[in-house]
PDB file of N, CA and C in Angstrom:
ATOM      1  N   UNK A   1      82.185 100.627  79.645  1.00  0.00           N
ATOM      2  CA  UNK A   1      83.160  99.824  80.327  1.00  0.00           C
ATOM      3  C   UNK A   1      83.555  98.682  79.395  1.00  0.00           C
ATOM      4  N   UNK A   2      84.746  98.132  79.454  1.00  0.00           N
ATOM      5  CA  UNK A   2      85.323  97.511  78.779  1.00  0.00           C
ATOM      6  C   UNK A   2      85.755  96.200  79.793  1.00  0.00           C
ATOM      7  N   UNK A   3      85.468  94.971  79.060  1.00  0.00           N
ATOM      8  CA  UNK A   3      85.875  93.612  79.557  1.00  0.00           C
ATOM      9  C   UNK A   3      87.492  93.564  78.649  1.00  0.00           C
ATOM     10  N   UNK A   4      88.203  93.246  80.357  1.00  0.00           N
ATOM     11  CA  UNK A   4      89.771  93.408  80.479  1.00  0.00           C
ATOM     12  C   UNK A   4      90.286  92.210  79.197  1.00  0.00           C
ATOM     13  N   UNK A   5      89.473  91.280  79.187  1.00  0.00           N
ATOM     14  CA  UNK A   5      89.333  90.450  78.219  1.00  0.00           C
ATOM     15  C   UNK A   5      89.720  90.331  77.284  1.00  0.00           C
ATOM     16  N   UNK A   6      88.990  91.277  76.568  1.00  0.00           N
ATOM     17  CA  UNK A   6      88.480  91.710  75.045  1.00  0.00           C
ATOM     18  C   UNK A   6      89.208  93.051  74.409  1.00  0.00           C
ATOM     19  N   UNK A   7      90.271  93.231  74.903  1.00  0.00           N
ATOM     20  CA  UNK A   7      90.891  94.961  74.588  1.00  0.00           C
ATOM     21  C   UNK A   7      92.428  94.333  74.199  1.00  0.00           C
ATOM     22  N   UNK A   8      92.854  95.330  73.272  1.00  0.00           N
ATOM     23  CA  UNK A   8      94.151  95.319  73.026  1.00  0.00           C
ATOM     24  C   UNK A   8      94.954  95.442  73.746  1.00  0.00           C
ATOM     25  N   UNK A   9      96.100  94.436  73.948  1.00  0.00           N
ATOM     26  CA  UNK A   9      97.096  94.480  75.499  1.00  0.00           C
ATOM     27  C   UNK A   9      98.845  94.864  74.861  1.00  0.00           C
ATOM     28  N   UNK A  10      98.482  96.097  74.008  1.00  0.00           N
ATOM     29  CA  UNK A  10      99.490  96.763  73.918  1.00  0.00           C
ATOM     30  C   UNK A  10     100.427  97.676  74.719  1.00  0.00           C
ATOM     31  N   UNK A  11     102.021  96.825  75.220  1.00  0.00           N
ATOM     32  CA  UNK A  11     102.254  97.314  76.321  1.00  0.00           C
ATOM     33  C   UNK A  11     102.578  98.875  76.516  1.00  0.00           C
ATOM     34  N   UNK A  12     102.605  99.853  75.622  1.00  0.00           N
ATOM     35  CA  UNK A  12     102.717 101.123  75.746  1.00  0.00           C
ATOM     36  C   UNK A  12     101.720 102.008  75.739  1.00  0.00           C
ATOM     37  N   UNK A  13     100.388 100.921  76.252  1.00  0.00           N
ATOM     38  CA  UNK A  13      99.211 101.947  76.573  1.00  0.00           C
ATOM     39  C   UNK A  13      98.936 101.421  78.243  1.00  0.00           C
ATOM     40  N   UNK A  14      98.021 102.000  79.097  1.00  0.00           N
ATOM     41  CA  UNK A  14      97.956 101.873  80.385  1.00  0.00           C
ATOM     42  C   UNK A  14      97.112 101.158  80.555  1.00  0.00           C
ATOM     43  N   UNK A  15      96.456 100.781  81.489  1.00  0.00           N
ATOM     44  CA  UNK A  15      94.850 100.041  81.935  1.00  0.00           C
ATOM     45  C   UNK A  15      94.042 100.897  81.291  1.00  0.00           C
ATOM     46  N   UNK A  16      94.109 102.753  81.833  1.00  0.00           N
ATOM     47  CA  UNK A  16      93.004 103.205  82.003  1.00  0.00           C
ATOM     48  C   UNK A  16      92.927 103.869  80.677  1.00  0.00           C
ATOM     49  N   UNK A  17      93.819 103.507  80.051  1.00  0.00           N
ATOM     50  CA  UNK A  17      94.035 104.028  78.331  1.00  0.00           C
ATOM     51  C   UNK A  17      93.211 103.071  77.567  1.00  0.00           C
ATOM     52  N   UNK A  18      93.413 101.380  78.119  1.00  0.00           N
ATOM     53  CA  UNK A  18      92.999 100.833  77.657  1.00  0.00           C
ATOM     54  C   UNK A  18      91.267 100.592  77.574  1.00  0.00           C
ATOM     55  N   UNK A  19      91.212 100.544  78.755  1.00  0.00           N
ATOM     56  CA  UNK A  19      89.680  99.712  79.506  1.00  0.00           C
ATOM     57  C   UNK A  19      89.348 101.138  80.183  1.00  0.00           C
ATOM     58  N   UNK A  20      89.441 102.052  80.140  1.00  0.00           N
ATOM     59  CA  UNK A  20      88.550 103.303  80.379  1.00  0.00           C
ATOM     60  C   UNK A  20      89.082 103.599  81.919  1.00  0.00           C
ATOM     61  N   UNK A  21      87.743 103.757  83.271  1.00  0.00           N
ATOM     62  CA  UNK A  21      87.591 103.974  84.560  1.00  0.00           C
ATOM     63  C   UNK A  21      87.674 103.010  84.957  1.00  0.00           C
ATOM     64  N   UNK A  22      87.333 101.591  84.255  1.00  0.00           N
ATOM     65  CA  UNK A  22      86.827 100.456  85.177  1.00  0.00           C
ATOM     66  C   UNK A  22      87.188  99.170  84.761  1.00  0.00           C
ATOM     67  N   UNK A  23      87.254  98.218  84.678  1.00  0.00           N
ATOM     68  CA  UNK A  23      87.508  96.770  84.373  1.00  0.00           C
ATOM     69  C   UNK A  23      86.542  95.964  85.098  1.00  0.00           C
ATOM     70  N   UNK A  24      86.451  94.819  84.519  1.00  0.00           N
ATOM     71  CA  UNK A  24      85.391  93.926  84.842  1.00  0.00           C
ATOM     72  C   UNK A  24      86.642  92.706  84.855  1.00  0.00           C
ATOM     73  N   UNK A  25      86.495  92.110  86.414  1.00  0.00           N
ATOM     74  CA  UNK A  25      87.080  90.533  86.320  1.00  0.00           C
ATOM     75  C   UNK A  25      86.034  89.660  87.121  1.00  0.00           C
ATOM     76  N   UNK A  26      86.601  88.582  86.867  1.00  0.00           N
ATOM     77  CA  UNK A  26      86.096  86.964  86.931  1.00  0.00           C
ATOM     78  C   UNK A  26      86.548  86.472  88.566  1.00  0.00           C
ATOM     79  N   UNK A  27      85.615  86.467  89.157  1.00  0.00           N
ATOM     80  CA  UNK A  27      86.029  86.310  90.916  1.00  0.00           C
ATOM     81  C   UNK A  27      86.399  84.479  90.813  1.00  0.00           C
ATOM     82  N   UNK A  28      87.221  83.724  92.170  1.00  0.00           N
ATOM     83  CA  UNK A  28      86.842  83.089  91.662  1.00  0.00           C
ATOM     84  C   UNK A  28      85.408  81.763  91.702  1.00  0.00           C
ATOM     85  N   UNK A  29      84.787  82.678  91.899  1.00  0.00           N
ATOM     86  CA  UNK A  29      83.291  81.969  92.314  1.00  0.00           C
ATOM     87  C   UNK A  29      82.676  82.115  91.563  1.00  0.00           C
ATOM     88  N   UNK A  30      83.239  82.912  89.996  1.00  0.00           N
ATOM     89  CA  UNK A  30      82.699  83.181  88.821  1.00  0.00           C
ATOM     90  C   UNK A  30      81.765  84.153  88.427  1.00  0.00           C
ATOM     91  N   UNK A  31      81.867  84.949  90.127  1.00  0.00           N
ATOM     92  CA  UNK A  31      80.900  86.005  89.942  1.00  0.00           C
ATOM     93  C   UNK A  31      82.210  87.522  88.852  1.00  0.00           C
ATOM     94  N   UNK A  32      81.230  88.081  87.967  1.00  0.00           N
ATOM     95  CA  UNK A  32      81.888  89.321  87.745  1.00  0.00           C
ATOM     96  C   UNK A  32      82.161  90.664  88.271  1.00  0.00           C
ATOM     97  N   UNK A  33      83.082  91.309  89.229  1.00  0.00           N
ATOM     98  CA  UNK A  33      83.238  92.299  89.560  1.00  0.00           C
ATOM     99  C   UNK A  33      83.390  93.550  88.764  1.00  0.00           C
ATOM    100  N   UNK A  34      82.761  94.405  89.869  1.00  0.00           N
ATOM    101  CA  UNK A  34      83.709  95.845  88.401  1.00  0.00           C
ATOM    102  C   UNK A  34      84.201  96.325  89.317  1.00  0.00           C
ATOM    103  N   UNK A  35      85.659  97.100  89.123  1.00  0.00           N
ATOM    104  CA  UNK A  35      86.731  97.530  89.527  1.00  0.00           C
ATOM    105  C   UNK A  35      86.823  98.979  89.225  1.00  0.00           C
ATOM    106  N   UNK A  36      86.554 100.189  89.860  1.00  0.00           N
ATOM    107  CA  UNK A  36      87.275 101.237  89.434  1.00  0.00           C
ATOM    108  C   UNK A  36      88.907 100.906  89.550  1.00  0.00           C
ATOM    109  N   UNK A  37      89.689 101.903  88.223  1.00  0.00           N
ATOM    110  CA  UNK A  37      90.586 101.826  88.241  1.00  0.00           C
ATOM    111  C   UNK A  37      91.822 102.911  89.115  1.00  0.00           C
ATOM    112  N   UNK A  38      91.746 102.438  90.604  1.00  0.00           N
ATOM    113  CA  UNK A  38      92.107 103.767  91.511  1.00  0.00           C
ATOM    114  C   UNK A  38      93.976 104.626  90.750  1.00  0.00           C
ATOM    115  N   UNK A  39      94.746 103.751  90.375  1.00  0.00           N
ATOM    116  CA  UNK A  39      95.945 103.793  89.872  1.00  0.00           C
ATOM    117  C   UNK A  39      96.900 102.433  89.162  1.00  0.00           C
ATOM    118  N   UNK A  40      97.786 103.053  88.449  1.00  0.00           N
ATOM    119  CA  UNK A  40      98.810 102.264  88.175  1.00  0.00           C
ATOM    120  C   UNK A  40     100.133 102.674  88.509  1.00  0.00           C
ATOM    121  N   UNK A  41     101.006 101.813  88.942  1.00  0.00           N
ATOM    122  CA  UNK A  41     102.006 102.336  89.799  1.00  0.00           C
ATOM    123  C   UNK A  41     103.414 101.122  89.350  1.00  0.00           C
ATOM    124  N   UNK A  42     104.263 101.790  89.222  1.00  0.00           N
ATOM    125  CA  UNK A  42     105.345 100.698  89.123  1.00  0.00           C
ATOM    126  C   UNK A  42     106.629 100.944  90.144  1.00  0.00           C
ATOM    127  N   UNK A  43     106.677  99.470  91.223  1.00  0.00           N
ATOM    128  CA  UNK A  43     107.463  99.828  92.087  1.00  0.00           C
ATOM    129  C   UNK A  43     108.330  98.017  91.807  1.00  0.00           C
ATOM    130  N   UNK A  44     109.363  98.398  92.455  1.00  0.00           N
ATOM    131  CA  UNK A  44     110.626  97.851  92.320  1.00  0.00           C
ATOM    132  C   UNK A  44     110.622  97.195  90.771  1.00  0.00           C
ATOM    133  N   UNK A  45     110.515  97.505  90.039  1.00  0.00           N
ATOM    134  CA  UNK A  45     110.423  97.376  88.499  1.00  0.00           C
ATOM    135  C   UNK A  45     109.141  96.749  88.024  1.00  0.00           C
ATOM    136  N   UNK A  46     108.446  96.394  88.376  1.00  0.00           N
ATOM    137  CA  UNK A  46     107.234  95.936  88.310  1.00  0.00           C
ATOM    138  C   UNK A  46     105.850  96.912  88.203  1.00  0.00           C
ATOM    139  N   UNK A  47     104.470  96.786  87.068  1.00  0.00           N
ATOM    140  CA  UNK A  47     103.775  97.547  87.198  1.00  0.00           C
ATOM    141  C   UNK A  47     102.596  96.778  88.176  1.00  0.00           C
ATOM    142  N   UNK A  48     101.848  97.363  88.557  1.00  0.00           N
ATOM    143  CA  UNK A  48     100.548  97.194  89.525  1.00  0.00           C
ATOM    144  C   UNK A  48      99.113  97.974  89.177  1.00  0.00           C
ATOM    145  N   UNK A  49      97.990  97.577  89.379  1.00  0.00           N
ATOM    146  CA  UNK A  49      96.926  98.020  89.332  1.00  0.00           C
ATOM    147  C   UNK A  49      96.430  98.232  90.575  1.00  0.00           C
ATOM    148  N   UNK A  50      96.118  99.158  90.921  1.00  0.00           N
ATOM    149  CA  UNK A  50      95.015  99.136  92.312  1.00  0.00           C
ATOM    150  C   UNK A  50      93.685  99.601  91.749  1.00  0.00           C
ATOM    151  N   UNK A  51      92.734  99.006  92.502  1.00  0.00           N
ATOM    152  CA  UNK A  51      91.798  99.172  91.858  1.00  0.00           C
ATOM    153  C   UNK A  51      90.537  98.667  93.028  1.00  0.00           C
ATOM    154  N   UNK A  52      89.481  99.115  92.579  1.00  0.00           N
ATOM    155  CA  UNK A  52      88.244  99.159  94.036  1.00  0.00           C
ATOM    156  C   UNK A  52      87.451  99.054  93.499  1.00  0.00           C
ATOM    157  N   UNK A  53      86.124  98.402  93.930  1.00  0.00           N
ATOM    158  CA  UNK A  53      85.247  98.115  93.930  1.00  0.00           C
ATOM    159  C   UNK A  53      84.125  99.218  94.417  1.00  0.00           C
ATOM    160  N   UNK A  54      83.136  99.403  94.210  1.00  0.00           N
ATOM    161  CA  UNK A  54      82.256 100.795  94.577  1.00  0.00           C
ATOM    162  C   UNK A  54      81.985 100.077  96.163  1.00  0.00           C
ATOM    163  N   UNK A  55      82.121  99.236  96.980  1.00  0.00           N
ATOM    164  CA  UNK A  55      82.016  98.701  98.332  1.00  0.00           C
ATOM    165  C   UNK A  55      83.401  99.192  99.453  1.00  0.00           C
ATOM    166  N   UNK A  56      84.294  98.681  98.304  1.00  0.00           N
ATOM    167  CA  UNK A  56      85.698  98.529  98.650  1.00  0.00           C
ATOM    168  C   UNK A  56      85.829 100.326  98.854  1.00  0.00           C
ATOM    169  N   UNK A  57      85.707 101.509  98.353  1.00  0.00           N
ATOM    170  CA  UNK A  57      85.587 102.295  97.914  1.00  0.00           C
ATOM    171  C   UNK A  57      84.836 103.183  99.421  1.00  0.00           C
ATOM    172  N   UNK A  58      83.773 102.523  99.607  1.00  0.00           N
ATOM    173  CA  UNK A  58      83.107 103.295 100.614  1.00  0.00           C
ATOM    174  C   UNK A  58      84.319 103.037 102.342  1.00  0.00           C
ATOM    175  N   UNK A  59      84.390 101.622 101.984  1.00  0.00           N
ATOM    176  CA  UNK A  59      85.587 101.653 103.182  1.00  0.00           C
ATOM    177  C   UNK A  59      87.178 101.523 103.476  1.00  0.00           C
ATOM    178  N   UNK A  60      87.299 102.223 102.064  1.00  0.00           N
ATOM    179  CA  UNK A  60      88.377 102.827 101.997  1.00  0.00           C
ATOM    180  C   UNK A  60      89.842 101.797 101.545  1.00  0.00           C
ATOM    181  N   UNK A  61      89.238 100.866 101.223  1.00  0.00           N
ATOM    182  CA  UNK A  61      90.118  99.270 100.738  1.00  0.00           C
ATOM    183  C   UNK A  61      90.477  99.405  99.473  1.00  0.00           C
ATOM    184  N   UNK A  62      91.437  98.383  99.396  1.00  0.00           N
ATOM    185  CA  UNK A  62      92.174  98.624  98.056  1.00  0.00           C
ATOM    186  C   UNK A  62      92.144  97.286  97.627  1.00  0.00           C
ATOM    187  N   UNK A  63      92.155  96.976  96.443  1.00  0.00           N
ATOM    188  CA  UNK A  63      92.961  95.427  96.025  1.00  0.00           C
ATOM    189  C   UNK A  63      94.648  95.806  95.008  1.00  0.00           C
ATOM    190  N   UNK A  64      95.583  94.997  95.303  1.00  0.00           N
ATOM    191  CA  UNK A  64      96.703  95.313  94.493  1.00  0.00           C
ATOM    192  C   UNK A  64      96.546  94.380  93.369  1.00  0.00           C
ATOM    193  N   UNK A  65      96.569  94.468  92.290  1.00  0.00           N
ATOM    194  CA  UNK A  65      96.846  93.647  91.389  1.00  0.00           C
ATOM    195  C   UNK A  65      98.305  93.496  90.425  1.00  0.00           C
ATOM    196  N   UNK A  66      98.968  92.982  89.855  1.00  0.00           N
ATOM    197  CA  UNK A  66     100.052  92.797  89.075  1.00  0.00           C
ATOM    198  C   UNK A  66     100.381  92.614  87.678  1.00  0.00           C
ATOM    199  N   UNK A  67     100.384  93.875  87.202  1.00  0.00           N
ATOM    200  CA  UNK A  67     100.151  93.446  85.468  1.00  0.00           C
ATOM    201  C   UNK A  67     100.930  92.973  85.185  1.00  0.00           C
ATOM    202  N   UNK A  68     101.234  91.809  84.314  1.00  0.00           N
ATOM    203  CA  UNK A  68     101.905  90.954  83.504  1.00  0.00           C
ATOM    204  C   UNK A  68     101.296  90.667  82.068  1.00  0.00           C
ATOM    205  N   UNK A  69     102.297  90.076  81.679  1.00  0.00           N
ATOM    206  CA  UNK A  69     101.765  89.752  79.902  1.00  0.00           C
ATOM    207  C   UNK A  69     101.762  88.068  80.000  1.00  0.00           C
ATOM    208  N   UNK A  70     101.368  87.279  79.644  1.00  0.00           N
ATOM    209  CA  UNK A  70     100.853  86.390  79.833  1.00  0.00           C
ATOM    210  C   UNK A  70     101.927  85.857  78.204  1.00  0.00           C
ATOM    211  N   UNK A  71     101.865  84.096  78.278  1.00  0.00           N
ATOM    212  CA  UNK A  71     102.661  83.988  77.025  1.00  0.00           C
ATOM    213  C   UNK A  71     102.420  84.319  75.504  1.00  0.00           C
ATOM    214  N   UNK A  72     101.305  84.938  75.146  1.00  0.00           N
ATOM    215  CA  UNK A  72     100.934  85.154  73.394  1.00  0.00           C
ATOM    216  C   UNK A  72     100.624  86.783  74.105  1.00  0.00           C
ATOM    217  N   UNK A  73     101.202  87.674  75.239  1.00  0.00           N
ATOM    218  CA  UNK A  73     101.776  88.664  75.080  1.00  0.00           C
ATOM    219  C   UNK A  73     100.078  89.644  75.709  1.00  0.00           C
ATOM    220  N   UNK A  74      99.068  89.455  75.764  1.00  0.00           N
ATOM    221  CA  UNK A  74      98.604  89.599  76.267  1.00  0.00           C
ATOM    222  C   UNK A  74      98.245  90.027  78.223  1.00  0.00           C
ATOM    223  N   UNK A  75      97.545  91.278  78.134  1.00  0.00           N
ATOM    224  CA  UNK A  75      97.661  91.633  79.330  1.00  0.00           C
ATOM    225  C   UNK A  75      97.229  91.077  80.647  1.00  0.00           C
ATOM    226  N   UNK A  76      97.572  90.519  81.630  1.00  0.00           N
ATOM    227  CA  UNK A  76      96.676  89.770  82.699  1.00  0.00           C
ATOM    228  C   UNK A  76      97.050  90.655  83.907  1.00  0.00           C
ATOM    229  N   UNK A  77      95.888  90.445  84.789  1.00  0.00           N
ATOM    230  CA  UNK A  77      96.049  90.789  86.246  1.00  0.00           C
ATOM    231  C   UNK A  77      96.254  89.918  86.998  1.00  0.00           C
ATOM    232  N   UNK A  78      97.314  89.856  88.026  1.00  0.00           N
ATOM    233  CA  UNK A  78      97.415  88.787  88.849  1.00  0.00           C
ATOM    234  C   UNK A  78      97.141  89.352  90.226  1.00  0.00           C
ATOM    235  N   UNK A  79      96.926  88.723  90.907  1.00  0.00           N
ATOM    236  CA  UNK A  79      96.732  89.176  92.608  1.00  0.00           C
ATOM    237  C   UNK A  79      98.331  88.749  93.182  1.00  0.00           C
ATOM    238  N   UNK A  80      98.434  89.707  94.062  1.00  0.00           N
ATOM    239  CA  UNK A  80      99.541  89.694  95.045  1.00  0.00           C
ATOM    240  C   UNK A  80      99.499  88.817  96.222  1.00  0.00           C
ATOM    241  N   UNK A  81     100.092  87.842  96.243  1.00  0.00           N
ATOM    242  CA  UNK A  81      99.898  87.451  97.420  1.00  0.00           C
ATOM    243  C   UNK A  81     100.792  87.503  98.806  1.00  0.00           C
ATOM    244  N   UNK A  82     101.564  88.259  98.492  1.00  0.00           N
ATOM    245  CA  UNK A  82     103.007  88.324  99.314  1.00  0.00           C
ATOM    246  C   UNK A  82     102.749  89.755 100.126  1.00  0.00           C
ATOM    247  N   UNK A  83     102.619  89.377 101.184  1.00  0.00           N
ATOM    248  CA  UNK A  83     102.168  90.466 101.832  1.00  0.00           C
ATOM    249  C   UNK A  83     102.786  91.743 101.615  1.00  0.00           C
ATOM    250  N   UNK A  84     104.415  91.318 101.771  1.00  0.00           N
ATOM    251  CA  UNK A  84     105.622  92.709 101.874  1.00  0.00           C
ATOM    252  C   UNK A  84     105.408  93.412 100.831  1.00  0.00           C
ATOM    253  N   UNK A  85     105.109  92.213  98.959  1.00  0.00           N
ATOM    254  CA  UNK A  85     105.179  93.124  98.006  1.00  0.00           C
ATOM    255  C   UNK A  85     103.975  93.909  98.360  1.00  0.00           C
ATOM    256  N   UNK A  86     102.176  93.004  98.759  1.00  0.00           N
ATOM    257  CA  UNK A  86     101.282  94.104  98.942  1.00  0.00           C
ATOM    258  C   UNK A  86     101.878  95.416  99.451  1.00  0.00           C
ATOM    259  N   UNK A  87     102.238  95.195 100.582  1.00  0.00           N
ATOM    260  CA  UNK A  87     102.738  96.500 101.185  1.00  0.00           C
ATOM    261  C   UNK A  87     103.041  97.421 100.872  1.00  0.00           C
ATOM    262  N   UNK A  88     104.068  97.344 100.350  1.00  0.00           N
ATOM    263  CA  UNK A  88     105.158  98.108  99.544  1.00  0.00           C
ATOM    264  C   UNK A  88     104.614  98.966  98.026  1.00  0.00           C
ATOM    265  N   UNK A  89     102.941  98.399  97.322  1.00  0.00           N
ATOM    266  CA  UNK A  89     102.053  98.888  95.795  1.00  0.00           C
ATOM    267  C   UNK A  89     101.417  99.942  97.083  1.00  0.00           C
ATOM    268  N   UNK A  90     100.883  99.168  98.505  1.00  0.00           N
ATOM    269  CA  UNK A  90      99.735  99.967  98.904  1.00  0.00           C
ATOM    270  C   UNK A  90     100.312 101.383  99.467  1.00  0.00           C
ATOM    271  N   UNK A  91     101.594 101.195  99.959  1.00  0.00           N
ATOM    272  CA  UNK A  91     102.225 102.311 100.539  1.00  0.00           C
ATOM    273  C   UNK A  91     102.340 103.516  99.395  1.00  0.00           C
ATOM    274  N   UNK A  92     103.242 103.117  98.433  1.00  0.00           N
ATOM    275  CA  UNK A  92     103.501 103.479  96.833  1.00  0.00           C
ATOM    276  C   UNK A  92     102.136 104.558  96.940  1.00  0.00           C
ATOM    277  N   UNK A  93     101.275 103.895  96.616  1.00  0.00           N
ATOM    278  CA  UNK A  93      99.854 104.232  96.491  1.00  0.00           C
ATOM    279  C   UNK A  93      99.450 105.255  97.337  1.00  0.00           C
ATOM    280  N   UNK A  94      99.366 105.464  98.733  1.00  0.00           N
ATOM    281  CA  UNK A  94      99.137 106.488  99.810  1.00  0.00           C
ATOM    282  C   UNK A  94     100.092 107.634  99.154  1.00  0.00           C
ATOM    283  N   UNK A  95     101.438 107.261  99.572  1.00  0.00           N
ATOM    284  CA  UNK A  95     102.152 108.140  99.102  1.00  0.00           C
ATOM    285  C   UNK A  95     102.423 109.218  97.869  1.00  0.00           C
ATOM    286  N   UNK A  96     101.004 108.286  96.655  1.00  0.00           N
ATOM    287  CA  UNK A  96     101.100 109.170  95.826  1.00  0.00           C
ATOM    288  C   UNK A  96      99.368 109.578  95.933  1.00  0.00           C
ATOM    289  N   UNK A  97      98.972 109.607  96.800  1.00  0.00           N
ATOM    290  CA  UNK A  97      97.232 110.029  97.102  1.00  0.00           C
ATOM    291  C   UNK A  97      97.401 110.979  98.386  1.00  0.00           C
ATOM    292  N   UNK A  98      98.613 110.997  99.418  1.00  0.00           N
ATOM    293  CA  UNK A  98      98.993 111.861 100.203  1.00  0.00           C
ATOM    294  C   UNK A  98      99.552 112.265 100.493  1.00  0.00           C
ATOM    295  N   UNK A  99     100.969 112.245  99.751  1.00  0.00           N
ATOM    296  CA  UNK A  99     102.461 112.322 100.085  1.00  0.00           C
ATOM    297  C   UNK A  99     102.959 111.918 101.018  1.00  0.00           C
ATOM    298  N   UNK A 100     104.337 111.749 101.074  1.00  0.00           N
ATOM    299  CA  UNK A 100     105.058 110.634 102.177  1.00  0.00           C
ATOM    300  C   UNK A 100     105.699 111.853 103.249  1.00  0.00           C
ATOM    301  N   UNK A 101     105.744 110.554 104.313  1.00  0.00           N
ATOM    302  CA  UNK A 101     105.835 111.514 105.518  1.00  0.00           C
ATOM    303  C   UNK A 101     107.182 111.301 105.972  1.00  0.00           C
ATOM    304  N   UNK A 102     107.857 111.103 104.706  1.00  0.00           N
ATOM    305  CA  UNK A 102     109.745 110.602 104.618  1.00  0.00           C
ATOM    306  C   UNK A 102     110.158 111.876 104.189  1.00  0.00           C
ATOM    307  N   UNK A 103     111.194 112.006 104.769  1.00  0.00           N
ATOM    308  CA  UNK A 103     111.858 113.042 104.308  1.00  0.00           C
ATOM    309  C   UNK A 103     113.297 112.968 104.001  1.00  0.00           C
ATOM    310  N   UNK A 104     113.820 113.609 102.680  1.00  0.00           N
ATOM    311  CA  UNK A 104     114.945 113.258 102.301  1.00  0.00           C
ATOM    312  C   UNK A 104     116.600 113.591 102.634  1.00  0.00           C
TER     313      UNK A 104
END
């Protein structure tokens, strides 16, 4: 496993290209999590990480995260806090773990 940290944040490689299955972040209580990396997904032009925790995992939870490059270009995760955008990565997400129940 690879600290999200410490890896090359070249934007034409993925998370899981980069940092393997899993990532390790910084809670902020300073405890370190590890994250399986469930997908990456890019919706309304924007990319996203979802990603779980082996807890999160047993009950079926997700966290959305928001990749961005940070200013010296580097990769960061941000948390979502906007519910609609949550919505809208987690749906994304079902839809590509069960297909959508939209029809065209």
């Amino acid at each position: 496993m690879t600290d999200i940290r410490d890896a090359d944040p070249s934007p034409a490689v993925g998370l899981s290209e980069r940092y393997g299955d899993s990532v390790e972040l910084l809670a902020d209580d300073g405890e370190t999590l590890t994250y399986r990396i469930a997908a990456e997904l890019s919706v309304g032009g924007s990319r996203y990480a979802v990603l779980q925790t082996k807890e999160m995992q047993r009950d079926d939870e997700i966290e959305v995260f928001k990749i961005v490059a940070n200013s010296d270009g580097e990769v960061e995760l941000e948390s979502v806090a906007d519910e609609e955008e949550w919505e809208l990565v987690a749906e994304a997400f079902d839809d590509s773990q069960f297909g959508s129940d939209e029809r065209p």
